[in-house]
C-alpha atoms as a PDB file:
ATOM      1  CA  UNK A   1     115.864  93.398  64.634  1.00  0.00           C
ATOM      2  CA  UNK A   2     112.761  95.480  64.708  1.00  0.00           C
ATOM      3  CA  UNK A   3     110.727  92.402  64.836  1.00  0.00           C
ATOM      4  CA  UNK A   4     112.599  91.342  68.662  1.00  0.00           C
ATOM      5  CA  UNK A   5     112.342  95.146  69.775  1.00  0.00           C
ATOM      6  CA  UNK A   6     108.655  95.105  69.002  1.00  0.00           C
ATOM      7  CA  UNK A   7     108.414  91.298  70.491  1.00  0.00           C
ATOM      8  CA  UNK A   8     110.031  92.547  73.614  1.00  0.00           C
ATOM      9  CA  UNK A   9     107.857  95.921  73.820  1.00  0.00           C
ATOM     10  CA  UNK A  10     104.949  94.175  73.730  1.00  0.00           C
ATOM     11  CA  UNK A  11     105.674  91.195  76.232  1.00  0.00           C
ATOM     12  CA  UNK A  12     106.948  94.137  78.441  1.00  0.00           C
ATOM     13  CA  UNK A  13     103.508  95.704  78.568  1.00  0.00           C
ATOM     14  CA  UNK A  14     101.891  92.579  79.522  1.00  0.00           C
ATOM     15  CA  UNK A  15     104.270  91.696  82.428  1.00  0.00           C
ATOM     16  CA  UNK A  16     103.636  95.241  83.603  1.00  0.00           C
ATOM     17  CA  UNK A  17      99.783  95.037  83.096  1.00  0.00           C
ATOM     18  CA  UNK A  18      99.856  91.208  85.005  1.00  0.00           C
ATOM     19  CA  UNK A  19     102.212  92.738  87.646  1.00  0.00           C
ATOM     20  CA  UNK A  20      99.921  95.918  88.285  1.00  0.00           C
ATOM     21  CA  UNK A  21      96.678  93.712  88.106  1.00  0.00           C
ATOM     22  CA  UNK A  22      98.378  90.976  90.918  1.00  0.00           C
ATOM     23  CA  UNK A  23      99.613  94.411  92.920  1.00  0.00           C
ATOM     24  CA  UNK A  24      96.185  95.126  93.000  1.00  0.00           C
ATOM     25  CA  UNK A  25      94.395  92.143  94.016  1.00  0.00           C
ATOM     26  CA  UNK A  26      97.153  91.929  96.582  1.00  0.00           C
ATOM     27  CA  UNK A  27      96.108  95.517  97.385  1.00  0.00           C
ATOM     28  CA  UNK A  28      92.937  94.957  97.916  1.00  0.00           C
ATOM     29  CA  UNK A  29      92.620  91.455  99.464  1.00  0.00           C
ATOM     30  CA  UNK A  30      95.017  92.822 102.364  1.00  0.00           C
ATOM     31  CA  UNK A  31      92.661  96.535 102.422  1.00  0.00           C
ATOM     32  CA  UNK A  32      89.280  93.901 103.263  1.00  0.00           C
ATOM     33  CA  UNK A  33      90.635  93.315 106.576  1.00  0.00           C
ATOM     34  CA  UNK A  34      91.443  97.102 107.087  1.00  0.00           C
ATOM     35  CA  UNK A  35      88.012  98.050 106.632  1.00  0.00           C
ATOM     36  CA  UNK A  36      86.495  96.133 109.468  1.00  0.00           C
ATOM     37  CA  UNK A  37      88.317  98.870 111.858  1.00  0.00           C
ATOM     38  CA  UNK A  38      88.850 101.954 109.140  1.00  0.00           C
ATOM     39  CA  UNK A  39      85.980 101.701 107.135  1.00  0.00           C
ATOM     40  CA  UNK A  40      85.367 100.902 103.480  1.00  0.00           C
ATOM     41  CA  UNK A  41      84.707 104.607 102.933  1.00  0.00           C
ATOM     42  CA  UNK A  42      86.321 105.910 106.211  1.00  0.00           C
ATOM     43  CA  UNK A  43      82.825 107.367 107.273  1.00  0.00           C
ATOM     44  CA  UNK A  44      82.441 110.091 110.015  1.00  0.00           C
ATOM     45  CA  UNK A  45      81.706 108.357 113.190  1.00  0.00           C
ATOM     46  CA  UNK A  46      82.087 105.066 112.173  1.00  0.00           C
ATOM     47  CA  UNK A  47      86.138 104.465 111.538  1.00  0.00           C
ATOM     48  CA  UNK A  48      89.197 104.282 113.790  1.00  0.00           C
ATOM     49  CA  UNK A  49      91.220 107.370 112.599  1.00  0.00           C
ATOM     50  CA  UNK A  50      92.988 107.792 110.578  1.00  0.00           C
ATOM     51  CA  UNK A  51      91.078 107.757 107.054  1.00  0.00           C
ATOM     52  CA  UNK A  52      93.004 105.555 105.218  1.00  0.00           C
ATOM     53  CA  UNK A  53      91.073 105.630 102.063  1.00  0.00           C
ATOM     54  CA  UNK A  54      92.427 108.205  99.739  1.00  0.00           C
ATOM     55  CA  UNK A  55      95.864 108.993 102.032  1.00  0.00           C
ATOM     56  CA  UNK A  56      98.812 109.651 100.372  1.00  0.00           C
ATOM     57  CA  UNK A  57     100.863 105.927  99.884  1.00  0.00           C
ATOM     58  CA  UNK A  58     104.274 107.445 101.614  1.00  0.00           C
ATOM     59  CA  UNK A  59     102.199 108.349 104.756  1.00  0.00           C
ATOM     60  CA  UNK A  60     100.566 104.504 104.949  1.00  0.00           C
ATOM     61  CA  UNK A  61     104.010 102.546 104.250  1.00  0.00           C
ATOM     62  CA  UNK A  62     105.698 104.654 106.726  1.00  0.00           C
ATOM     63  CA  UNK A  63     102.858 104.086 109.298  1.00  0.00           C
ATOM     64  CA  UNK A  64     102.316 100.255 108.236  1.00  0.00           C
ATOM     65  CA  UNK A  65     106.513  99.574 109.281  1.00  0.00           C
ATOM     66  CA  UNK A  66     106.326 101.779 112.182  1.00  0.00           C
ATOM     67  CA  UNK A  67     103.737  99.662 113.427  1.00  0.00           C
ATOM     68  CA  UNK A  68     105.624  96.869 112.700  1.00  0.00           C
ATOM     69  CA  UNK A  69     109.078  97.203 113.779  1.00  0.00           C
ATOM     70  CA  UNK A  70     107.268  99.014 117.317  1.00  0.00           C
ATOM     71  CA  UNK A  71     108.314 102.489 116.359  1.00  0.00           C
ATOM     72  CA  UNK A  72     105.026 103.550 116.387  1.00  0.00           C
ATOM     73  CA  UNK A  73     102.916 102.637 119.833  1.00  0.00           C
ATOM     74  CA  UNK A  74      99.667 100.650 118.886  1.00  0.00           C
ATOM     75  CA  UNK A  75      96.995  98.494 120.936  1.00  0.00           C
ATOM     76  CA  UNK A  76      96.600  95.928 117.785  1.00  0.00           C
ATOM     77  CA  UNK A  77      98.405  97.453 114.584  1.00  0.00           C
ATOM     78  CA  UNK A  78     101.809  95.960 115.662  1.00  0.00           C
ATOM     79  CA  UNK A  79     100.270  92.522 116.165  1.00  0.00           C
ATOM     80  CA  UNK A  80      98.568  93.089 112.682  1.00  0.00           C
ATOM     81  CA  UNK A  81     101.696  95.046 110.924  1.00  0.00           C
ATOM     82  CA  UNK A  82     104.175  92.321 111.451  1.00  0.00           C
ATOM     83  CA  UNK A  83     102.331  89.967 109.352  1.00  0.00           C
ATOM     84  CA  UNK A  84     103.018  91.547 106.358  1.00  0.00           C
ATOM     85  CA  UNK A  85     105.969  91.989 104.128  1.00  0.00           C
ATOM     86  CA  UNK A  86     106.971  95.078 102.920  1.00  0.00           C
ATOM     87  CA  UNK A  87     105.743  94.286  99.555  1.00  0.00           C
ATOM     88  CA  UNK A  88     101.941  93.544 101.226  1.00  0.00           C
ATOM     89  CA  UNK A  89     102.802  97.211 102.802  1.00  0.00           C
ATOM     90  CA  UNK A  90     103.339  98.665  99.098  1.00  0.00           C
ATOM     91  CA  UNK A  91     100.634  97.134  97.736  1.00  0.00           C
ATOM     92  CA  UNK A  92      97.844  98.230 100.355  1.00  0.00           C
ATOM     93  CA  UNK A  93      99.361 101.523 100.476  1.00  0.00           C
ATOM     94  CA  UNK A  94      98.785 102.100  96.485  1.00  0.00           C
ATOM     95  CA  UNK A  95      95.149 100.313  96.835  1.00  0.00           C
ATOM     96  CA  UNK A  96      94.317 103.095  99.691  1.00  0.00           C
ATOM     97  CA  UNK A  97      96.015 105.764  97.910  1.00  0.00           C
ATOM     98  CA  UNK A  98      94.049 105.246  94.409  1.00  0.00           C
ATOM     99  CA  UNK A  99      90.963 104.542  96.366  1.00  0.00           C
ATOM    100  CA  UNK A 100      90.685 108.658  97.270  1.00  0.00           C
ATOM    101  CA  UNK A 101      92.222 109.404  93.614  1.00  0.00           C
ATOM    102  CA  UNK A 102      95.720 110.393  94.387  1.00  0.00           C
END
């Protein structure tokens, strides 16, 4: 019996690791096109506000489906928004979130 609970720990862990590794790849692959506009390090002068590296996940989902269900007026976010599922929107919302270390 311990033998299974430790067998099932451990194959836990690694699902959670692969998960978290493919969240971030998916993260960050979708964050690449962001930066063209943003900024890879949101740098004064240089980026279309807001900063997006380092902004708090909540506040990036919530923008990312405003955008996309035209709740939120944009020139080209909606366009861009409404490509991506609301699991893309998680992902690059972690990815920007970590990026600034909260």
């Amino acid at each position: 019996m311990k033998v299974r609970m430790f067998a099932a720990t451990i194959a836990l862990l690694v699902f959670t690791g692969v998960a978290s590794a493919e969240e971030n790849l998916r993260g960050r692959t979708i964050a690449s096109a962001c930066f063209g506009c943003h900024g890879a390090a949101s740098e004064s002068g240089s980026a279309i506000p807001p900063i997006i590296v380092g902004a708090p996940a909540k506040f990036i989902e919530g923008s990312l489906k405003a955008f996309r269900e035209d709740r939120r007026p944009s020139t080209i976010m909606g366009r861009i928004a409404r490509g991506y599922t609301d699991e893309d929107i998680a992902a690059v919302a972690q990815y920007f979130s970590a990026m600034g270390g909260n």
